[in-house]
PDB file of N, CA and C in Angstrom:
ATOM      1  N   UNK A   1    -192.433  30.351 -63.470  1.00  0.00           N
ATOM      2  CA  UNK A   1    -192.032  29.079 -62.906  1.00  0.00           C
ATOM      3  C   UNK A   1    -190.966  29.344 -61.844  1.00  0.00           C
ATOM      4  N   UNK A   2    -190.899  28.478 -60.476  1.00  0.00           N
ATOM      5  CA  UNK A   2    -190.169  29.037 -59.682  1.00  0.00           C
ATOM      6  C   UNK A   2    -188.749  28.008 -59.833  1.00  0.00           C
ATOM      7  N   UNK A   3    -188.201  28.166 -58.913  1.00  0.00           N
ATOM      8  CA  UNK A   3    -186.827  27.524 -59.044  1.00  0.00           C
ATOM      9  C   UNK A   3    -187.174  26.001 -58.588  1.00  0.00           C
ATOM     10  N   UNK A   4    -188.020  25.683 -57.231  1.00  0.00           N
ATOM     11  CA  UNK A   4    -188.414  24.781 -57.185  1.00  0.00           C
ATOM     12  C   UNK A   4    -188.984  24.128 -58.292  1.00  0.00           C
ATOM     13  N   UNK A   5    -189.557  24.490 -59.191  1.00  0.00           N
ATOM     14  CA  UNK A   5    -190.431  23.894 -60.266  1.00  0.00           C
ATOM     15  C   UNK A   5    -189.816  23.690 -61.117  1.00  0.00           C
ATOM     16  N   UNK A   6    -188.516  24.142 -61.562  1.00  0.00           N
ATOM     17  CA  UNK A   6    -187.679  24.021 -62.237  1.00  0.00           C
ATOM     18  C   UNK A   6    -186.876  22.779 -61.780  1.00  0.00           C
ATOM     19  N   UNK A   7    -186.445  22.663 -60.890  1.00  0.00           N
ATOM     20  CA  UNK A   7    -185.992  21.526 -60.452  1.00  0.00           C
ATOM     21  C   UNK A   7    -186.281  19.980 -60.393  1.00  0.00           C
ATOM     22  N   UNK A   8    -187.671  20.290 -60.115  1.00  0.00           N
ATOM     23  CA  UNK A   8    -188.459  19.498 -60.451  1.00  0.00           C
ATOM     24  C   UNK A   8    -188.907  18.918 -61.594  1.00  0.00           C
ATOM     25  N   UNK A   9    -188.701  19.506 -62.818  1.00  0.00           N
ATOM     26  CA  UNK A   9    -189.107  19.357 -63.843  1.00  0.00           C
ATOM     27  C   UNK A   9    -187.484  18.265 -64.581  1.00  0.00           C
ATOM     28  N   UNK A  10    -186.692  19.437 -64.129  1.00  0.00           N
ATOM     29  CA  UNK A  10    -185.014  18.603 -64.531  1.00  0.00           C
ATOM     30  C   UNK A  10    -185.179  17.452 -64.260  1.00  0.00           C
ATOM     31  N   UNK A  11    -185.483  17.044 -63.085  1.00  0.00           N
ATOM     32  CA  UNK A  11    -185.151  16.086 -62.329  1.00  0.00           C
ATOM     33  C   UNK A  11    -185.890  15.089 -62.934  1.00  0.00           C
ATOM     34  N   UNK A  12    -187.495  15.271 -63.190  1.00  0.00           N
ATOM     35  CA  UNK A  12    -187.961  14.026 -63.667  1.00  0.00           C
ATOM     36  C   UNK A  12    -187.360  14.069 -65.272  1.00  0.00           C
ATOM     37  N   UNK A  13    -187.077  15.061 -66.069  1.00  0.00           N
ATOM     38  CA  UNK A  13    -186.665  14.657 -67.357  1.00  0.00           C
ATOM     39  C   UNK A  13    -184.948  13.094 -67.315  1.00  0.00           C
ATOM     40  N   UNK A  14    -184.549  13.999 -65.941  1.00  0.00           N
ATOM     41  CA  UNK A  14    -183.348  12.957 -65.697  1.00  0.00           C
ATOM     42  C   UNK A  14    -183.573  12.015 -65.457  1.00  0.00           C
ATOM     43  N   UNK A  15    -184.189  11.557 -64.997  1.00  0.00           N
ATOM     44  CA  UNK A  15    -185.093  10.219 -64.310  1.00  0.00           C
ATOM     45  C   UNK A  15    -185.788   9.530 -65.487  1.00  0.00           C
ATOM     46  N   UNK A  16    -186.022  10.212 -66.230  1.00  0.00           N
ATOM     47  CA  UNK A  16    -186.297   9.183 -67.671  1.00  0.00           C
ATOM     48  C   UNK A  16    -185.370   9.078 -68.513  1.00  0.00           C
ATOM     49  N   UNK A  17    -184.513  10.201 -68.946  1.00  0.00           N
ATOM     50  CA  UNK A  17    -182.879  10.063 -69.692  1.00  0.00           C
ATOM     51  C   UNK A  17    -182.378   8.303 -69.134  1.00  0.00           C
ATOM     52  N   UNK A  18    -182.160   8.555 -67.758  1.00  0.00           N
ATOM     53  CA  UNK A  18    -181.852   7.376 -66.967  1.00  0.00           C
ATOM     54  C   UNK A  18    -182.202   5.806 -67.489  1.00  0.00           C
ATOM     55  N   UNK A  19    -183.751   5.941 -67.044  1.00  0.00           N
ATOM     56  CA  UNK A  19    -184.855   4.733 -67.472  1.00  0.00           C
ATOM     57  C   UNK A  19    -184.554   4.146 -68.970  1.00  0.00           C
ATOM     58  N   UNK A  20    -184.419   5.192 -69.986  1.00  0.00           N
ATOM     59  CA  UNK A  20    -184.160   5.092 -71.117  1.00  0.00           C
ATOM     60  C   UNK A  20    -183.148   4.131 -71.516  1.00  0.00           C
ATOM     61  N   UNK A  21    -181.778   5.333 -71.221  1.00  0.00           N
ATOM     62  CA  UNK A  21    -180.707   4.443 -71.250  1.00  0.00           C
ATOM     63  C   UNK A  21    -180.443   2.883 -70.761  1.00  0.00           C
ATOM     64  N   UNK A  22    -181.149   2.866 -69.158  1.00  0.00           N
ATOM     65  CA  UNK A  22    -181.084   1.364 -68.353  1.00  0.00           C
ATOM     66  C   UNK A  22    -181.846   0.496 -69.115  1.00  0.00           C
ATOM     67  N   UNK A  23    -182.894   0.818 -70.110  1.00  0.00           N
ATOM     68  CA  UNK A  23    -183.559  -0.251 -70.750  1.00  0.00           C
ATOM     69  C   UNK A  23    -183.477  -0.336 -72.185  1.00  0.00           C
ATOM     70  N   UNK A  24    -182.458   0.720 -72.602  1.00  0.00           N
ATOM     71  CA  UNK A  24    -181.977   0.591 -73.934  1.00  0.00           C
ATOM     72  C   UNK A  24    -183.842   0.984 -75.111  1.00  0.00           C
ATOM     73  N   UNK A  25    -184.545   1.697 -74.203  1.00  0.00           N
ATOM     74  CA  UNK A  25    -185.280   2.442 -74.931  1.00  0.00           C
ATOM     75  C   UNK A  25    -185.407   3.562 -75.889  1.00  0.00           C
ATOM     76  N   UNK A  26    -186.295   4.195 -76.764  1.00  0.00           N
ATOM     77  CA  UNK A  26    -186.592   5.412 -76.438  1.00  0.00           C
ATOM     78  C   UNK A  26    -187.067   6.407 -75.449  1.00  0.00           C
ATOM     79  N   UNK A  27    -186.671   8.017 -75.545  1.00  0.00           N
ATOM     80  CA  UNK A  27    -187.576   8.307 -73.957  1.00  0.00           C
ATOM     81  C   UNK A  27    -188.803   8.318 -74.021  1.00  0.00           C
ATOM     82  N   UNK A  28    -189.299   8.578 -75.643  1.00  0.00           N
ATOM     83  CA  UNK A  28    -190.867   8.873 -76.229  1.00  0.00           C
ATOM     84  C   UNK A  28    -191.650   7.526 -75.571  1.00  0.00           C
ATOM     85  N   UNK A  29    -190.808   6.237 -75.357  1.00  0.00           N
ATOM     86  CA  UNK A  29    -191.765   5.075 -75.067  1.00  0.00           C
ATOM     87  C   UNK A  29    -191.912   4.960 -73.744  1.00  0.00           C
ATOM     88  N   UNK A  30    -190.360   5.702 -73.303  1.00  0.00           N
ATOM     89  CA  UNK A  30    -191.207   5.355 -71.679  1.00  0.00           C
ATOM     90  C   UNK A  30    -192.222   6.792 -71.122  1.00  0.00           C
ATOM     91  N   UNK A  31    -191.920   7.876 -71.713  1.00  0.00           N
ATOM     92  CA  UNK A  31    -193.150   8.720 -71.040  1.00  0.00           C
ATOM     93  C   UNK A  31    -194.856   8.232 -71.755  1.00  0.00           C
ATOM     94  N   UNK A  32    -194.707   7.330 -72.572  1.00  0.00           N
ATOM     95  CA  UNK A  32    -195.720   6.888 -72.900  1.00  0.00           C
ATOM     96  C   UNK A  32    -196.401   5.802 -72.008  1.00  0.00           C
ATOM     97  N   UNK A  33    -195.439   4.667 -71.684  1.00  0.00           N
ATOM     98  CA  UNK A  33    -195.487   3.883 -70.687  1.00  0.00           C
ATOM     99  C   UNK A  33    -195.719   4.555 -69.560  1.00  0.00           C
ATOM    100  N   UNK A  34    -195.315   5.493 -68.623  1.00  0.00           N
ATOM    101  CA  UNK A  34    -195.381   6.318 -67.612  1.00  0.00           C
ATOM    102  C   UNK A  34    -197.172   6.499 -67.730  1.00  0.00           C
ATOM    103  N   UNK A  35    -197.146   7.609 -68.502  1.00  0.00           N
ATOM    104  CA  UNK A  35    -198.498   8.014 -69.023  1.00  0.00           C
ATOM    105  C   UNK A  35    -198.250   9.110 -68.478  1.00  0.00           C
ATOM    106  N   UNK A  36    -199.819  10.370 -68.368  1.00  0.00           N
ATOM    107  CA  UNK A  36    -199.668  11.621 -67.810  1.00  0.00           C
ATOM    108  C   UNK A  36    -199.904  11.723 -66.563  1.00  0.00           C
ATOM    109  N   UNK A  37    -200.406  11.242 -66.019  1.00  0.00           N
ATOM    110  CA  UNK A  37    -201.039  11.154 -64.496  1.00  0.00           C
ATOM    111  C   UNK A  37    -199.659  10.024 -63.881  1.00  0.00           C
ATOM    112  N   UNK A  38    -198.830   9.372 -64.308  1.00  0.00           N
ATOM    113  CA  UNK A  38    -197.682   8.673 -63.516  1.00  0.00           C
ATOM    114  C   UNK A  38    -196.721  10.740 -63.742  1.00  0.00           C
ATOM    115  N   UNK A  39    -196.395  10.973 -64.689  1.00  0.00           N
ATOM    116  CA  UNK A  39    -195.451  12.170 -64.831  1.00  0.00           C
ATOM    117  C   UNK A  39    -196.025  13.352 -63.321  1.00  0.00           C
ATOM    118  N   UNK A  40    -197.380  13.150 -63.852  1.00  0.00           N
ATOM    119  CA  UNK A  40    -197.761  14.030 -62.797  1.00  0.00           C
ATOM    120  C   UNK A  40    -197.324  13.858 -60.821  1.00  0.00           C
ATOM    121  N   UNK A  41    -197.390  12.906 -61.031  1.00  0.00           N
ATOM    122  CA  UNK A  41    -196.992  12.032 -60.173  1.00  0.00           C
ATOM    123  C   UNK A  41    -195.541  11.737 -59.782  1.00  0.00           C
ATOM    124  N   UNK A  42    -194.591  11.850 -60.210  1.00  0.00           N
ATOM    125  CA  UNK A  42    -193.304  12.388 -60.438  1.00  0.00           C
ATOM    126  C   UNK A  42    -193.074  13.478 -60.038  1.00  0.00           C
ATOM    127  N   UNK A  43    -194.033  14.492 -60.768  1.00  0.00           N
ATOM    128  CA  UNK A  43    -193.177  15.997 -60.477  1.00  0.00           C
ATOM    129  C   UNK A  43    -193.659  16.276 -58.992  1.00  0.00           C
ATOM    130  N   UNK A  44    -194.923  15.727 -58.644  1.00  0.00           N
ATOM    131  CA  UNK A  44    -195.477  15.863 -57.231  1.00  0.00           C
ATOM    132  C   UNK A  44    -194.137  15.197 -56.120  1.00  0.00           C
ATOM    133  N   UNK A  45    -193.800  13.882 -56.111  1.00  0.00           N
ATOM    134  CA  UNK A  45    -192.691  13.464 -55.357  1.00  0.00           C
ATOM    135  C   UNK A  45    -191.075  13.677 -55.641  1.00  0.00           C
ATOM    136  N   UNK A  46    -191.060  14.606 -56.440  1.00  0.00           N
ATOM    137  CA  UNK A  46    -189.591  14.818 -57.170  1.00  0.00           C
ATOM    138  C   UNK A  46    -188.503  15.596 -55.671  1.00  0.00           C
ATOM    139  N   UNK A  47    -189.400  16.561 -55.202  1.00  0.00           N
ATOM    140  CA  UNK A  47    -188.945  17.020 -54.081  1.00  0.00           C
ATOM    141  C   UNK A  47    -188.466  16.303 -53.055  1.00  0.00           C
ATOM    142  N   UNK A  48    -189.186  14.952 -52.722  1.00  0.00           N
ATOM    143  CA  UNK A  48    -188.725  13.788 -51.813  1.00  0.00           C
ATOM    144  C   UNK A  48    -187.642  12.830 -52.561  1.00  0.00           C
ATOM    145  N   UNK A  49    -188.510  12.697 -53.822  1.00  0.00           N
ATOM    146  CA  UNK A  49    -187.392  11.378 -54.443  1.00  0.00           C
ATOM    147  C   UNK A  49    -186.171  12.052 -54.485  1.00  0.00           C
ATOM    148  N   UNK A  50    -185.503  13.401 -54.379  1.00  0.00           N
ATOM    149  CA  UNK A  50    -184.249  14.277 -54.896  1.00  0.00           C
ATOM    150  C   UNK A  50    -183.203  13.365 -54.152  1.00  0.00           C
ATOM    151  N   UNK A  51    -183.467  12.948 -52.849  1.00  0.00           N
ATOM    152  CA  UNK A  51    -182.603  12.357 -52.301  1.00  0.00           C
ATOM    153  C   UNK A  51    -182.302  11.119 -52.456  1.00  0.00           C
ATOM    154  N   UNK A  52    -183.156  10.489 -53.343  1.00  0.00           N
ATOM    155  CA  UNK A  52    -183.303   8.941 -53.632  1.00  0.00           C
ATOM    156  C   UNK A  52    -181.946   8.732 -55.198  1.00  0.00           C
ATOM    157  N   UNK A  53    -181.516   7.387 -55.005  1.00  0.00           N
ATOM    158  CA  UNK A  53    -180.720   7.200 -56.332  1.00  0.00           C
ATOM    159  C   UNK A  53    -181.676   6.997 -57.222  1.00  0.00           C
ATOM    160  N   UNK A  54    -181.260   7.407 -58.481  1.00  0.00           N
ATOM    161  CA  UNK A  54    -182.053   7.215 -59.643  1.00  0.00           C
ATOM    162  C   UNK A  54    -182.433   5.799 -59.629  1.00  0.00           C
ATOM    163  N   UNK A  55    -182.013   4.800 -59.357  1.00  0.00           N
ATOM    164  CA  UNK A  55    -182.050   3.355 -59.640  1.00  0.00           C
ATOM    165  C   UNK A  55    -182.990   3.026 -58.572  1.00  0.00           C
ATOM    166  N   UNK A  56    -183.256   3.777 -57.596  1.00  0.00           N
ATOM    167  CA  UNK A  56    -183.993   2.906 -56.343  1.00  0.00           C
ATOM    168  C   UNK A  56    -185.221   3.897 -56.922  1.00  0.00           C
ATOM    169  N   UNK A  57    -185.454   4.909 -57.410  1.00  0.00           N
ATOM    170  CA  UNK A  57    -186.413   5.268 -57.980  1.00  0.00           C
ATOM    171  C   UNK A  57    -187.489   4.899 -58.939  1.00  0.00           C
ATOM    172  N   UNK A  58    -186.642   4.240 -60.135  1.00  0.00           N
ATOM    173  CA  UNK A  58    -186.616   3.467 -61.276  1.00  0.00           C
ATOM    174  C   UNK A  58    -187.352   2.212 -60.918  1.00  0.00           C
ATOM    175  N   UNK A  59    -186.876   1.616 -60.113  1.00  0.00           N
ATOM    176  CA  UNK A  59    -187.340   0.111 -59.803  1.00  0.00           C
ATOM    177  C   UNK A  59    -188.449   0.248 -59.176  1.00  0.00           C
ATOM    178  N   UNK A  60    -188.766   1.406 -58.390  1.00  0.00           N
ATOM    179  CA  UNK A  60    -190.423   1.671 -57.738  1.00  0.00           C
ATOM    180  C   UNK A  60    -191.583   1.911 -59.342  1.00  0.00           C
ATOM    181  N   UNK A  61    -190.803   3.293 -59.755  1.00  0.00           N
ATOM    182  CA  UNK A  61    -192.088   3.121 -60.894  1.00  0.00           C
ATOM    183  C   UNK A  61    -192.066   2.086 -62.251  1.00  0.00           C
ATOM    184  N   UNK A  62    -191.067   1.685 -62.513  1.00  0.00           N
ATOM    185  CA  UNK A  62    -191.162   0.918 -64.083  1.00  0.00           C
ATOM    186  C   UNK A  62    -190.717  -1.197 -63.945  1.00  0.00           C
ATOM    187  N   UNK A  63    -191.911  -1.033 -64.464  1.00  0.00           N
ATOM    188  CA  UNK A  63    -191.806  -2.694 -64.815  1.00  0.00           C
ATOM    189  C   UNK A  63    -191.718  -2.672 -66.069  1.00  0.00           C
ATOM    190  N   UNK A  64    -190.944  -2.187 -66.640  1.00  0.00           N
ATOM    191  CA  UNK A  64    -190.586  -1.755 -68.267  1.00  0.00           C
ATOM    192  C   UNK A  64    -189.811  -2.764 -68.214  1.00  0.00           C
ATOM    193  N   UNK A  65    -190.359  -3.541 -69.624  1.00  0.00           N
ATOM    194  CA  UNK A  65    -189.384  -4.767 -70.184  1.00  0.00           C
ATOM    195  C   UNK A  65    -189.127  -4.442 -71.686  1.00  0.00           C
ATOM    196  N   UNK A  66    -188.234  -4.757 -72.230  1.00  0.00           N
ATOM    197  CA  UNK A  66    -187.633  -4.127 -73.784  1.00  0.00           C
ATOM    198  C   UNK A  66    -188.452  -5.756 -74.285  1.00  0.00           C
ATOM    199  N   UNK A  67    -188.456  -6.471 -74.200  1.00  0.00           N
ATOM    200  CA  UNK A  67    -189.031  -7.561 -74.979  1.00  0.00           C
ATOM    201  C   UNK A  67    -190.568  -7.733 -75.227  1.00  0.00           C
ATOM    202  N   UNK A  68    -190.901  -6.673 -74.856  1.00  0.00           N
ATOM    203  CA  UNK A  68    -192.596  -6.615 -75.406  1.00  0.00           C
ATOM    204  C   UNK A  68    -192.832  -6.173 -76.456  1.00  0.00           C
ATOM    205  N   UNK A  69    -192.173  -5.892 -76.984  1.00  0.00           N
ATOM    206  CA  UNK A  69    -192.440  -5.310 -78.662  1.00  0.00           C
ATOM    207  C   UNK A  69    -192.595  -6.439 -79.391  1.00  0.00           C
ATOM    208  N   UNK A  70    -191.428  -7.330 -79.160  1.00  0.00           N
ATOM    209  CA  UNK A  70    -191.343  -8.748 -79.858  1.00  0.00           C
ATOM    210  C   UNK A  70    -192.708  -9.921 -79.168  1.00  0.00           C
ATOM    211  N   UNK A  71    -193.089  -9.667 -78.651  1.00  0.00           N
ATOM    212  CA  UNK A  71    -194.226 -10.284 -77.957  1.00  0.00           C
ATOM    213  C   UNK A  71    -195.483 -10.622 -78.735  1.00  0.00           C
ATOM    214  N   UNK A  72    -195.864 -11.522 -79.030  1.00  0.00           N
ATOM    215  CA  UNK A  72    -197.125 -11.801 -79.755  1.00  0.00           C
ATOM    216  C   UNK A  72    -198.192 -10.981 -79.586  1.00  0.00           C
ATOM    217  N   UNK A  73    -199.152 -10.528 -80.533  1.00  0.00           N
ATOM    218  CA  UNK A  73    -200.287  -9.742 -80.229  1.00  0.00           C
ATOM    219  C   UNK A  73    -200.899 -10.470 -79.140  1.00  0.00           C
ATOM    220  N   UNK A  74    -201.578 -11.438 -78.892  1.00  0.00           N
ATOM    221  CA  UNK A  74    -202.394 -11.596 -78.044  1.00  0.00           C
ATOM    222  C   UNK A  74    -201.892 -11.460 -76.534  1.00  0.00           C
ATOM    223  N   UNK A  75    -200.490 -11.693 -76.086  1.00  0.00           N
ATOM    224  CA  UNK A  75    -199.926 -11.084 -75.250  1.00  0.00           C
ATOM    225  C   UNK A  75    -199.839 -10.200 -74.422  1.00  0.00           C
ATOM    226  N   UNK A  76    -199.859  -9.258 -75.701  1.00  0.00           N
ATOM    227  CA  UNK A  76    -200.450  -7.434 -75.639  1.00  0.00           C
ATOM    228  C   UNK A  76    -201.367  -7.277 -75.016  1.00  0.00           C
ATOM    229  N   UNK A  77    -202.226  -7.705 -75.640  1.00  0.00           N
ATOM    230  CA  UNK A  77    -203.414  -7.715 -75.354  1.00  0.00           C
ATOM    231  C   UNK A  77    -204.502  -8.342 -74.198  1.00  0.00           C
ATOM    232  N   UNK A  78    -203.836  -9.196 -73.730  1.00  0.00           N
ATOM    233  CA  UNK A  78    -204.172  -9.920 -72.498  1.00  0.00           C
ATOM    234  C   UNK A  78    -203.528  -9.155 -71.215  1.00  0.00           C
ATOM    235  N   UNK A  79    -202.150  -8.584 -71.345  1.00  0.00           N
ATOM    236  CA  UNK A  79    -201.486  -7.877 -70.713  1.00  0.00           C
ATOM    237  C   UNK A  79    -202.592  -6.244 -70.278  1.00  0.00           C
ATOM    238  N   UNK A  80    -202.746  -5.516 -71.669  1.00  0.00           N
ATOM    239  CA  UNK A  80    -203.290  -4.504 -71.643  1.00  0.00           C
ATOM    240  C   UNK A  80    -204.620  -4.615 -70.747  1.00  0.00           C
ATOM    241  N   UNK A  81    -205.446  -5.884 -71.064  1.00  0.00           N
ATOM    242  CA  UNK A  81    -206.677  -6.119 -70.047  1.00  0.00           C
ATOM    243  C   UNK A  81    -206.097  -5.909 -68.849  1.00  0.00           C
ATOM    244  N   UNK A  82    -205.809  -6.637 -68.491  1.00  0.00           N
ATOM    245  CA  UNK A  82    -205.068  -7.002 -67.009  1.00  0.00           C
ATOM    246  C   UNK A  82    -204.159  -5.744 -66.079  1.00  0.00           C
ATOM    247  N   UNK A  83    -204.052  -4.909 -67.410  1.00  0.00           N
ATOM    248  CA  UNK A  83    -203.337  -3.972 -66.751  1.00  0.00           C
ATOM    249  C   UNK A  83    -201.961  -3.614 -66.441  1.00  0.00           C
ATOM    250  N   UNK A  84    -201.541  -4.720 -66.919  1.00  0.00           N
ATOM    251  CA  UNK A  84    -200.010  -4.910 -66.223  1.00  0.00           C
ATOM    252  C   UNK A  84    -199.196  -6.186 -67.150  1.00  0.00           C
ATOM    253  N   UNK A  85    -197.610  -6.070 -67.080  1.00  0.00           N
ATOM    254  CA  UNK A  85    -197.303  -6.888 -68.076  1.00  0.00           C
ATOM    255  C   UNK A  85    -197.913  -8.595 -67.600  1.00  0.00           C
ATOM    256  N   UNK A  86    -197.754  -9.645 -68.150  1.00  0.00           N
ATOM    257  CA  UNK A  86    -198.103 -11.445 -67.837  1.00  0.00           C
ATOM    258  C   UNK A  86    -196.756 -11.682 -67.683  1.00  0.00           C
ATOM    259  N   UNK A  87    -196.901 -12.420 -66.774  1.00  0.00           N
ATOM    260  CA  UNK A  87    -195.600 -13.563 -66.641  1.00  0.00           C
ATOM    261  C   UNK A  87    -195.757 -14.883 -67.304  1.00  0.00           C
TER     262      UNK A  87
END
């Protein structure tokens, strides 16, 4: 692994430490939320985002809301169709 890749790798683990904390999550839920192909996706722009604040980062990838847990099943589930959380 090179140093670049290493960096890269820090960087997105920091970038979810971050997310975590700002939404009073676990990190297990948001790399779940993320998924593998968003991470992948991360480590690909990590080199550009380096210069970006964590927060202006954050607000591009996560529409992470802490109140979906408490959310009625069908919610979920209408959400999950759709792809994306309901307003």
């Amino acid at each position: 692994m090179t140093t670049k890749e290493r960096n890269d790798y820090f960087y997105v683990c920091a970038l979810i430490e971050y997310i975590a904390r700002e939404t009073k999550n676990h990190r297990k839920n948001i790399v779940e939320k993320i998924g593998e192909k968003g991470i992948r996706k991360l480590l690909y722009d990590a080199e550009v985002n380096h210069c970006l604040s964590f927060e202006q980062v954050s607000d591009e990838i996560s529409d992470f809301r802490t109140d979906v847990y408490y959310q009625n099943p069908d919610y979920l589930e209408w959400s999950y169709r759709e792809g994306k959380l309901l307003d």
